[in-house]
N, C-alpha and C. Protein backbone atom coordinates (compact mmCIF):
# COMPACT_ATOMS: atom_id res chain seq x y z
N UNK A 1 -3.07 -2.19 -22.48
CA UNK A 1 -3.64 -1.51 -21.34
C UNK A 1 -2.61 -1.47 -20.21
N UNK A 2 -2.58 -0.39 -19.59
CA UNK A 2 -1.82 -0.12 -18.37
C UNK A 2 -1.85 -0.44 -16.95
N UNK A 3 -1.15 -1.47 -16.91
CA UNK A 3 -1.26 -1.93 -15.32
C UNK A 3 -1.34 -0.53 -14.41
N UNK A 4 -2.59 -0.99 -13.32
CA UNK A 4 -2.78 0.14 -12.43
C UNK A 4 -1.39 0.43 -11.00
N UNK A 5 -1.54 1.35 -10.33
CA UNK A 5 -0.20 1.40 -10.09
C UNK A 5 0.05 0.74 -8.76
N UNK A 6 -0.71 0.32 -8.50
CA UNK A 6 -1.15 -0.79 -7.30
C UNK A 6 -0.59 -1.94 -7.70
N UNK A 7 -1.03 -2.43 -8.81
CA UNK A 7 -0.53 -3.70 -9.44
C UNK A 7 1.01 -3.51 -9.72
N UNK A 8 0.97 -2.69 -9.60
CA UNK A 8 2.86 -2.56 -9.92
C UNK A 8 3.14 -2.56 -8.94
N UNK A 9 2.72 -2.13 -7.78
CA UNK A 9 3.58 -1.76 -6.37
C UNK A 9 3.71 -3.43 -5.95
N UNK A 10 2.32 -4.43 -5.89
CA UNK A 10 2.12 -5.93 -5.42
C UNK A 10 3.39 -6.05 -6.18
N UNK A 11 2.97 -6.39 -7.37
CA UNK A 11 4.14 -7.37 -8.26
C UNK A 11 5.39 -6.98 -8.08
N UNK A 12 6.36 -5.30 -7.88
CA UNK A 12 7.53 -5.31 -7.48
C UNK A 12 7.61 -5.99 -5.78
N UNK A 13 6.89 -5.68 -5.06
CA UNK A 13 7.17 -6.36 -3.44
C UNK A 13 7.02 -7.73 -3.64
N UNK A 14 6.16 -8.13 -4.62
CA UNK A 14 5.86 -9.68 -4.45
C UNK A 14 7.36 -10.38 -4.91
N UNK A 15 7.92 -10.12 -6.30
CA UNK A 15 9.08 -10.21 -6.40
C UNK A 15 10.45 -10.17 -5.38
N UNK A 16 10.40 -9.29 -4.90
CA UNK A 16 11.38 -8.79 -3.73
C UNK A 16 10.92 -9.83 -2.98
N UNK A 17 9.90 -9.93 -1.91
CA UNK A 17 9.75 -10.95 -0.95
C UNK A 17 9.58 -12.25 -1.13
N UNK A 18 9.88 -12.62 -2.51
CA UNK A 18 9.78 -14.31 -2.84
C UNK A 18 10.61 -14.38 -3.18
N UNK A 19 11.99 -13.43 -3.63
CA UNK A 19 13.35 -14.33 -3.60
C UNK A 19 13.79 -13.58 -2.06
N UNK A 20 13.49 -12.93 -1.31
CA UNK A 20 14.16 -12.89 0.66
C UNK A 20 13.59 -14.13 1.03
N UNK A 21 12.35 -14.55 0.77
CA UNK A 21 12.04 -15.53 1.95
C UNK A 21 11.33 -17.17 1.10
N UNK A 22 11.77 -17.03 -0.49
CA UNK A 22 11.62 -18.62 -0.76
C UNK A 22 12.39 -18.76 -1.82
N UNK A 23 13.45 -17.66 -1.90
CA UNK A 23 14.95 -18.04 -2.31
C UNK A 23 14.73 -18.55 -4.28
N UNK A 24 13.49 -17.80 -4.40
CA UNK A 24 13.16 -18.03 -6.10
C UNK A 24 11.70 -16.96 -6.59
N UNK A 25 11.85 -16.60 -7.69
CA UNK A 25 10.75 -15.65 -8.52
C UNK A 25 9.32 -16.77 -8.63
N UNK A 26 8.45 -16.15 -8.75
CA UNK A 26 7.41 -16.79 -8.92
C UNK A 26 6.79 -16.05 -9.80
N UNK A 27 6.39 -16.57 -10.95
CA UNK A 27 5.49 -15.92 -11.98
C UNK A 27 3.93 -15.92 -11.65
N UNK A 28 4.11 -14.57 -12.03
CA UNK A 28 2.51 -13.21 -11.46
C UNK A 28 2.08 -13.13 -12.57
N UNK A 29 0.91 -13.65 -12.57
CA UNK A 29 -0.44 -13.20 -14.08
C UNK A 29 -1.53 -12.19 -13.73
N UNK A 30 -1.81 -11.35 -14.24
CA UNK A 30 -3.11 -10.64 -14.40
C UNK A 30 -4.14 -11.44 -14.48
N UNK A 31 -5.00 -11.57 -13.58
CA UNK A 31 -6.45 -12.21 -14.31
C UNK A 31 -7.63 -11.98 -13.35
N UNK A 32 -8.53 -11.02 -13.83
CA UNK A 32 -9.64 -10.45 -13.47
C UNK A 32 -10.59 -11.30 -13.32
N UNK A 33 -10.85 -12.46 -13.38
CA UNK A 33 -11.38 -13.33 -13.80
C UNK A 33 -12.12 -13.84 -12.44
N UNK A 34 -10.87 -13.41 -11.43
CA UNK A 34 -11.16 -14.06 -10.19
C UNK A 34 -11.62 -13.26 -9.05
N UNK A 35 -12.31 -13.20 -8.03
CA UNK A 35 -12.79 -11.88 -7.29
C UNK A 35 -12.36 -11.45 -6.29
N UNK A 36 -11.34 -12.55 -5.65
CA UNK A 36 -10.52 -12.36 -5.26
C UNK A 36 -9.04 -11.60 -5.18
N UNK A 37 -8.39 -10.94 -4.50
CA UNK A 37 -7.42 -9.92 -4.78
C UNK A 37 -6.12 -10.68 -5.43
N UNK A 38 -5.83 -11.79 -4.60
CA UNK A 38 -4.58 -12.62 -5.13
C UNK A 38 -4.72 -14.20 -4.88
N UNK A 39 -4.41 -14.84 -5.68
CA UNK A 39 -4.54 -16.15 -5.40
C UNK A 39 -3.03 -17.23 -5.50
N UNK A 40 -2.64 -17.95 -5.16
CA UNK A 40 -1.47 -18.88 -5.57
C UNK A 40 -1.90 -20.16 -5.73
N UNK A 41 -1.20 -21.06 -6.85
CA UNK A 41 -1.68 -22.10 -7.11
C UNK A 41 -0.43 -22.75 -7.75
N UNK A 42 -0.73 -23.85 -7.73
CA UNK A 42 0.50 -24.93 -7.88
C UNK A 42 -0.14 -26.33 -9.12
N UNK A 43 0.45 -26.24 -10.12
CA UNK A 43 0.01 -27.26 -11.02
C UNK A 43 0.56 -28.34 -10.70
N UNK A 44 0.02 -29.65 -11.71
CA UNK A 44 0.23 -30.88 -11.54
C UNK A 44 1.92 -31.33 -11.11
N UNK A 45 2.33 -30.49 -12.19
CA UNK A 45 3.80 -30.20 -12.73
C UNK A 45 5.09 -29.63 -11.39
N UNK A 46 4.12 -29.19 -10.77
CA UNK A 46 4.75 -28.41 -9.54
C UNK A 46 5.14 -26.92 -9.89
N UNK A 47 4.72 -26.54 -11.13
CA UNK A 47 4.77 -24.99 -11.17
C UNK A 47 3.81 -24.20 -10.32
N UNK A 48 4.49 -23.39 -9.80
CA UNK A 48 3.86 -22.31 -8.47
C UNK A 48 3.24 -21.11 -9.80
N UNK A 49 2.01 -20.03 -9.55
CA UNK A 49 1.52 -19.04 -10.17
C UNK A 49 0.84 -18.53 -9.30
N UNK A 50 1.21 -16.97 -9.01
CA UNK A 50 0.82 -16.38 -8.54
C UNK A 50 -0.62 -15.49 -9.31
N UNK A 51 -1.97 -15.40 -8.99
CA UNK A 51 -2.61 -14.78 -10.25
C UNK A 51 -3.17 -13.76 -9.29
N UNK A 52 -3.19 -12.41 -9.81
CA UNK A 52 -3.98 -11.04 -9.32
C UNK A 52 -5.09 -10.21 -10.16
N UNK A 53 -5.68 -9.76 -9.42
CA UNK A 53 -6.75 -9.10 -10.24
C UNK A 53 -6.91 -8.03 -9.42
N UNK A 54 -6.40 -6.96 -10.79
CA UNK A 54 -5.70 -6.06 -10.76
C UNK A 54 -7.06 -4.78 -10.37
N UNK A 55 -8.17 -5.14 -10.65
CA UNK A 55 -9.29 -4.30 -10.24
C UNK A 55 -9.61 -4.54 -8.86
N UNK A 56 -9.50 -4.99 -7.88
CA UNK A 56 -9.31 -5.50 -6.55
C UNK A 56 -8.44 -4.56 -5.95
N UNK A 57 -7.40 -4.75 -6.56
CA UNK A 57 -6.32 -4.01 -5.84
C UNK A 57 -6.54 -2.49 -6.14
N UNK A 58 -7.13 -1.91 -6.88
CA UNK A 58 -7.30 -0.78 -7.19
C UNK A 58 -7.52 0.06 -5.83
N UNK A 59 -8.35 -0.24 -4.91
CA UNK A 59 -8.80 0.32 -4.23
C UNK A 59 -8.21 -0.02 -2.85
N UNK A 60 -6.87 -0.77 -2.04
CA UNK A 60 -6.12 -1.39 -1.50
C UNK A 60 -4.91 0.07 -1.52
N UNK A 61 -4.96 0.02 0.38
CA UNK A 61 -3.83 0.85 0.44
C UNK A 61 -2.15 0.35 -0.08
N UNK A 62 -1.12 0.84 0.55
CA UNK A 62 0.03 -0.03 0.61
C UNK A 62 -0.06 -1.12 1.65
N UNK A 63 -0.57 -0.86 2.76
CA UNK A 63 -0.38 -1.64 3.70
C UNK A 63 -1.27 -3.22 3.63
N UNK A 64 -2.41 -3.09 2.58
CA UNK A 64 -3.36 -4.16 2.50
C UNK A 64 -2.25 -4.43 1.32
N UNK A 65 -1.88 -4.06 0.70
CA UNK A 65 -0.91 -4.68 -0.66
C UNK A 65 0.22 -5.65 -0.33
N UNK A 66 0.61 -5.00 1.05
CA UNK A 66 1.77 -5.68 1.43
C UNK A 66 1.37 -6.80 2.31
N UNK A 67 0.29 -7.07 2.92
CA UNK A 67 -0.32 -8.01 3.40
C UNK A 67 -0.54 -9.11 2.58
N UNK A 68 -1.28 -8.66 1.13
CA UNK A 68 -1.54 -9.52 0.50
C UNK A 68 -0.08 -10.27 -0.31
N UNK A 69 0.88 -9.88 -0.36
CA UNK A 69 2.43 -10.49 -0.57
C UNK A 69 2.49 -11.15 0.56
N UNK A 70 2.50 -11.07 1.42
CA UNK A 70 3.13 -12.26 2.50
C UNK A 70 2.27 -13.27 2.98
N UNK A 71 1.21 -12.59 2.23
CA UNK A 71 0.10 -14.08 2.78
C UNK A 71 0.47 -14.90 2.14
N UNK A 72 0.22 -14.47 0.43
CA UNK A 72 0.81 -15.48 -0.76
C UNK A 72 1.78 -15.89 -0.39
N UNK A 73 2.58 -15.38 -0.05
CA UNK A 73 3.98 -15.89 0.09
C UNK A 73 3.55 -17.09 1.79
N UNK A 74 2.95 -17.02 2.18
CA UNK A 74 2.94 -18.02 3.11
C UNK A 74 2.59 -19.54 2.50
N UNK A 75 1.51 -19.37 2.03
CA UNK A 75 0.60 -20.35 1.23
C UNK A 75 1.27 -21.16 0.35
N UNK A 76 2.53 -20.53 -0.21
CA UNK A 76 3.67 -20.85 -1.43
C UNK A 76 4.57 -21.76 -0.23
N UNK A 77 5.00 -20.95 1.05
CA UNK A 77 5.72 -22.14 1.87
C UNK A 77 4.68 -23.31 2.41
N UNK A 78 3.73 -23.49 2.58
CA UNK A 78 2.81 -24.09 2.81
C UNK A 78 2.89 -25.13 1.98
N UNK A 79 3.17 -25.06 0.60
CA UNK A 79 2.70 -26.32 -0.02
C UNK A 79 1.78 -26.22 -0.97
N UNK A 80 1.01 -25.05 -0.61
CA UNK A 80 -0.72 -24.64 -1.62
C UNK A 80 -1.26 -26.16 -1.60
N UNK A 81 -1.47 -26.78 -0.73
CA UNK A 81 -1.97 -28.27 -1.36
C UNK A 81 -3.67 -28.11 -1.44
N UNK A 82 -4.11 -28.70 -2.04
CA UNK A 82 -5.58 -28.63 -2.18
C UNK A 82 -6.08 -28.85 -0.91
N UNK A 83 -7.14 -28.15 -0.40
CA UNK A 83 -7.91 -28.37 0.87
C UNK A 83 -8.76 -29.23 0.87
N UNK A 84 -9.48 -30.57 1.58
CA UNK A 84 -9.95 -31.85 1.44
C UNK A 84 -10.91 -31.46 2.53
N UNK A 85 -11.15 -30.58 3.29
CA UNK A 85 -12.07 -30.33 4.29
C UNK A 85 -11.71 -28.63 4.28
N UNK A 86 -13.26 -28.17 4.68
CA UNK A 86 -13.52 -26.56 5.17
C UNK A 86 -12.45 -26.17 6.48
N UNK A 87 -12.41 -27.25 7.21
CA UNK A 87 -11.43 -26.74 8.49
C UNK A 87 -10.17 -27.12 7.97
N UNK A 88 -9.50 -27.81 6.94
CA UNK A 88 -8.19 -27.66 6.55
C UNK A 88 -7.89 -25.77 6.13
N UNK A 89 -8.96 -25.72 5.10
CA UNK A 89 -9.12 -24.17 4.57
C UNK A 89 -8.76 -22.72 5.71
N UNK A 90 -9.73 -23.52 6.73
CA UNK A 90 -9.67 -22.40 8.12
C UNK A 90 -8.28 -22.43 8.47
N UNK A 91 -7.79 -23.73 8.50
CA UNK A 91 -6.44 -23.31 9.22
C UNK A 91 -5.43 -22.72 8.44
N UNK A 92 -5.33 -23.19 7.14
CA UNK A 92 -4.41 -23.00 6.32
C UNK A 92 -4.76 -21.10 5.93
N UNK A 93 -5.67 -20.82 5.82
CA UNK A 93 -6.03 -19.42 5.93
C UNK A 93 -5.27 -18.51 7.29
N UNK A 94 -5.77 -19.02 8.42
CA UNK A 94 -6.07 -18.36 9.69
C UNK A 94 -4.07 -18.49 9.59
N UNK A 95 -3.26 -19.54 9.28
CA UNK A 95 -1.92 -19.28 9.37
C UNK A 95 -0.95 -18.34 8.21
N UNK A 96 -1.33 -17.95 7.29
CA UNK A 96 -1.20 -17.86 6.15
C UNK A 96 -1.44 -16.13 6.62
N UNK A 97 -2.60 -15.41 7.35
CA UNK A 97 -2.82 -13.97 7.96
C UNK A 97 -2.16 -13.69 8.97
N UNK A 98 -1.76 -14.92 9.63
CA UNK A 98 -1.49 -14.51 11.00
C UNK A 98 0.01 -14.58 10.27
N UNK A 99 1.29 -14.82 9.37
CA UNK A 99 1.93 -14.81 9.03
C UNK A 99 2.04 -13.89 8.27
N UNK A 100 1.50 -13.16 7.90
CA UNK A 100 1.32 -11.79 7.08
C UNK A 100 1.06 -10.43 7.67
N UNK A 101 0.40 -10.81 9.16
CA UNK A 101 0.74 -9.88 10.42
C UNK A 101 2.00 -9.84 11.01
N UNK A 102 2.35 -10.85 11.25
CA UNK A 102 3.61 -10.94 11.58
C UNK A 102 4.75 -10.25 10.81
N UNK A 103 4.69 -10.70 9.81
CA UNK A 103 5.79 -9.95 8.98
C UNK A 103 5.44 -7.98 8.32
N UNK A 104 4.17 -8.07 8.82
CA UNK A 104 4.04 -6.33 8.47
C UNK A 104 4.41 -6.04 9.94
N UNK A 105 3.99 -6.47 11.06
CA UNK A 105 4.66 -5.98 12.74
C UNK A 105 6.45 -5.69 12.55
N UNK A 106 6.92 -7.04 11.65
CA UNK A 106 8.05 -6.78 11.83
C UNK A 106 9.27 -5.83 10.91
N UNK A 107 8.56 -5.62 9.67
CA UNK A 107 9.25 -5.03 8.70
C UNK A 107 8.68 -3.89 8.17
N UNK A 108 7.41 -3.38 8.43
CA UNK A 108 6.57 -2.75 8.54
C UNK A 108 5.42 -2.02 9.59
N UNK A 109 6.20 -1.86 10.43
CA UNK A 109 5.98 -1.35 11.98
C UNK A 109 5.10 -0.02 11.95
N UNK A 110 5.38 0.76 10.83
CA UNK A 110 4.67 2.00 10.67
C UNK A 110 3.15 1.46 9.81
N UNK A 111 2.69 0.90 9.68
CA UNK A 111 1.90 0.77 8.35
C UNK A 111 0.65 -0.81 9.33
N UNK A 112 1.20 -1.13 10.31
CA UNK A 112 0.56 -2.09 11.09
C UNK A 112 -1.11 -1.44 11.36
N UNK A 113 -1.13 -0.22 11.90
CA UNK A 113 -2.70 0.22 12.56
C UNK A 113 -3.56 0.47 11.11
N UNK A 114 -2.70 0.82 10.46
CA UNK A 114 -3.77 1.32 8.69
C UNK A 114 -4.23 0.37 8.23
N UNK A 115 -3.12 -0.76 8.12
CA UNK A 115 -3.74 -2.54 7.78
C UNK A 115 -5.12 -3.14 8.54
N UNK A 116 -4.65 -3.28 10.08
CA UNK A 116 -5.82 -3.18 10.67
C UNK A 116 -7.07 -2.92 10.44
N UNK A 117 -7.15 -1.30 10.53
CA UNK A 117 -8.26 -0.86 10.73
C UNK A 117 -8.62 -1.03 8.90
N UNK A 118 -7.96 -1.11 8.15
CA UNK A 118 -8.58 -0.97 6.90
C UNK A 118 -9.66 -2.75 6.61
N UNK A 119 -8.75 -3.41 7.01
CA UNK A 119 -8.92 -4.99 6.76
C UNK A 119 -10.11 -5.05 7.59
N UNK A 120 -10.23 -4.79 9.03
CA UNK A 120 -11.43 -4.59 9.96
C UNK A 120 -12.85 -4.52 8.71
N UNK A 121 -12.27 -3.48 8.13
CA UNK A 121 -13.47 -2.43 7.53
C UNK A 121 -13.93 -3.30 5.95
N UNK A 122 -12.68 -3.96 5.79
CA UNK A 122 -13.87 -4.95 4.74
C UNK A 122 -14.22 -6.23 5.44
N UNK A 123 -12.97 -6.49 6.67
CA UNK A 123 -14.06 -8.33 7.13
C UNK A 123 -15.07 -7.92 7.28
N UNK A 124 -15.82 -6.47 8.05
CA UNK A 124 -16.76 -6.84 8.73
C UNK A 124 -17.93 -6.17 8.18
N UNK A 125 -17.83 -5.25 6.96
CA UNK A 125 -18.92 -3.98 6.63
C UNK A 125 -19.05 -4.66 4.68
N UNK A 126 -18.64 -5.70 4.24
CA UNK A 126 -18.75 -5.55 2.92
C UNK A 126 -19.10 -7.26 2.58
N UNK A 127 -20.04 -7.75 3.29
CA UNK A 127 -20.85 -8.73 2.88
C UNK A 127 -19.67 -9.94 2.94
N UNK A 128 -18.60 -9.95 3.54
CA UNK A 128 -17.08 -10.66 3.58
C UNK A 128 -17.83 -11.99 4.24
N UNK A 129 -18.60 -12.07 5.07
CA UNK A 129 -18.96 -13.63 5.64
C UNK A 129 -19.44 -14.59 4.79
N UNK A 130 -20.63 -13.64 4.07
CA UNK A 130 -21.15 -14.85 3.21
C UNK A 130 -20.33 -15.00 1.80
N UNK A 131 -19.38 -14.27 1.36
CA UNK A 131 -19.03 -14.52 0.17
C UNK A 131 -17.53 -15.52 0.39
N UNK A 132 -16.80 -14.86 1.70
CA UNK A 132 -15.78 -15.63 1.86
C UNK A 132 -15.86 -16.97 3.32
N UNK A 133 -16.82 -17.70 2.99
CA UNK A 133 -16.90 -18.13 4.78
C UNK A 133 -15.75 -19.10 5.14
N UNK A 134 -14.56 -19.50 4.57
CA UNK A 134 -13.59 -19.91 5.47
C UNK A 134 -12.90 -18.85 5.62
N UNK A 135 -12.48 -17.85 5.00
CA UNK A 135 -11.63 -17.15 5.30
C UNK A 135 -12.54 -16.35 6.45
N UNK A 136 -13.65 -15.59 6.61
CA UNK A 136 -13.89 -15.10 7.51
C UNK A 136 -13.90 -16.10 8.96
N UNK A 137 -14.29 -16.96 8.76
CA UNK A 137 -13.83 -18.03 10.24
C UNK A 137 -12.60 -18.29 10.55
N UNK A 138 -11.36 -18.30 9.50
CA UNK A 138 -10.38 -18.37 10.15
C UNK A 138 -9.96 -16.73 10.46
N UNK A 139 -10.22 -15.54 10.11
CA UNK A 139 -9.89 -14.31 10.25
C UNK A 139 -10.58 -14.03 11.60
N UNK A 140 -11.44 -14.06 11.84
CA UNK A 140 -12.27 -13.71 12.98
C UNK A 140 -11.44 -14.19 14.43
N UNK A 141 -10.68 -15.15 14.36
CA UNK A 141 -9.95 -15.74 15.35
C UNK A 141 -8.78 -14.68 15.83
N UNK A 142 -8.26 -14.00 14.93
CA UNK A 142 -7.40 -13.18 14.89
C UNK A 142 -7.46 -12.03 15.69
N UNK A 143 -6.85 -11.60 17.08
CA UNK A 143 -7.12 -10.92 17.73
C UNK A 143 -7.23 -9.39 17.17
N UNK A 144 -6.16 -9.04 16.80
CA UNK A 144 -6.50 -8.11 15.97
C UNK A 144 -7.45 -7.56 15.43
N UNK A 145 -8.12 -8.48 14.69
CA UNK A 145 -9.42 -8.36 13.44
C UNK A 145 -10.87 -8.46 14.29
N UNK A 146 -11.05 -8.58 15.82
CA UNK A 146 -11.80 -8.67 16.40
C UNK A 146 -12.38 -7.36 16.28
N UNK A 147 -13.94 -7.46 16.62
CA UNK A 147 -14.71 -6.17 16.41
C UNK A 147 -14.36 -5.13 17.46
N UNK A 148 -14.01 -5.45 19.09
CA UNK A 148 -13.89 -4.82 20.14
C UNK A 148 -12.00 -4.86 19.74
N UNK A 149 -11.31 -5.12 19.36
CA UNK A 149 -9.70 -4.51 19.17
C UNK A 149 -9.36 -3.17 18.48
């Protein structure tokens, strides 16, 4: 089956931006499994895996694609360590977006208001509180992502 072309666009940027900014490849799996768009995780072993699900992204402009690379890619400098409390989650989230804004403001200057307003339009119109509630508590903080911005 044919990776969709979304999934190709993540996985070439994800590549590109994990050897610019953590100086090594990280192996990307397909797995639908999860309902989430992208996840990173770190085994016992200390192997890093990036896993996507590739029906998620289907519907994800470039600019939410490229968001979702630098978040991962934050989370990967982070440590990915397991979260031991809901407000570890909030923060480690709320830094992890706000680092993924940052780097679309800065390298992606044209593509900043589409991210926005697109991301706006699932925190706040697609049932995003109750399915994701740390990430929507740490997102909500985000000036940006505010309902009146």
């Amino acid at each position: 089956m044919k990776k969709p072309i979304n999934a190709d666009f993540f996985i070439d940027m994800f590549n590109i931006y994990s050897v610019k900014l953590l100086n090594t490849t990280i192996p990307i799996v397909r797995d639908n499994r999860n309902d989430a768009v992208a996840v990173s995780e770190i085994y016992d072993d200390g192997r890093v895996v990036v896993r996507y699900n590739s029906r998620q992204m289907g519907s994800l402009c470039k600019a939410e694609l490229l968001a979702c690379v630098f978040h991962e890619i934050r989370h990967i400098q982070q440590g990915i360590l397991p979260y031991i409390t809901e407000e570890q989650k909030v923060r480690q989230e709320l830094d992890a977006e706000g680092y993924a804004l940052q780097m679309l403001k800065e390298h992606y200057p044209d593509l900043i208001n589409e991210y926005i307003k697109a991301f706006k339009l699932r925190l706040y119109k697609r049932n995003y509180k109750k399915k994701y509630p740390e990430h929507y508590k740490a997102f909500i903080q985000i000036i940006e992502y505010k309902k009146e911005a």
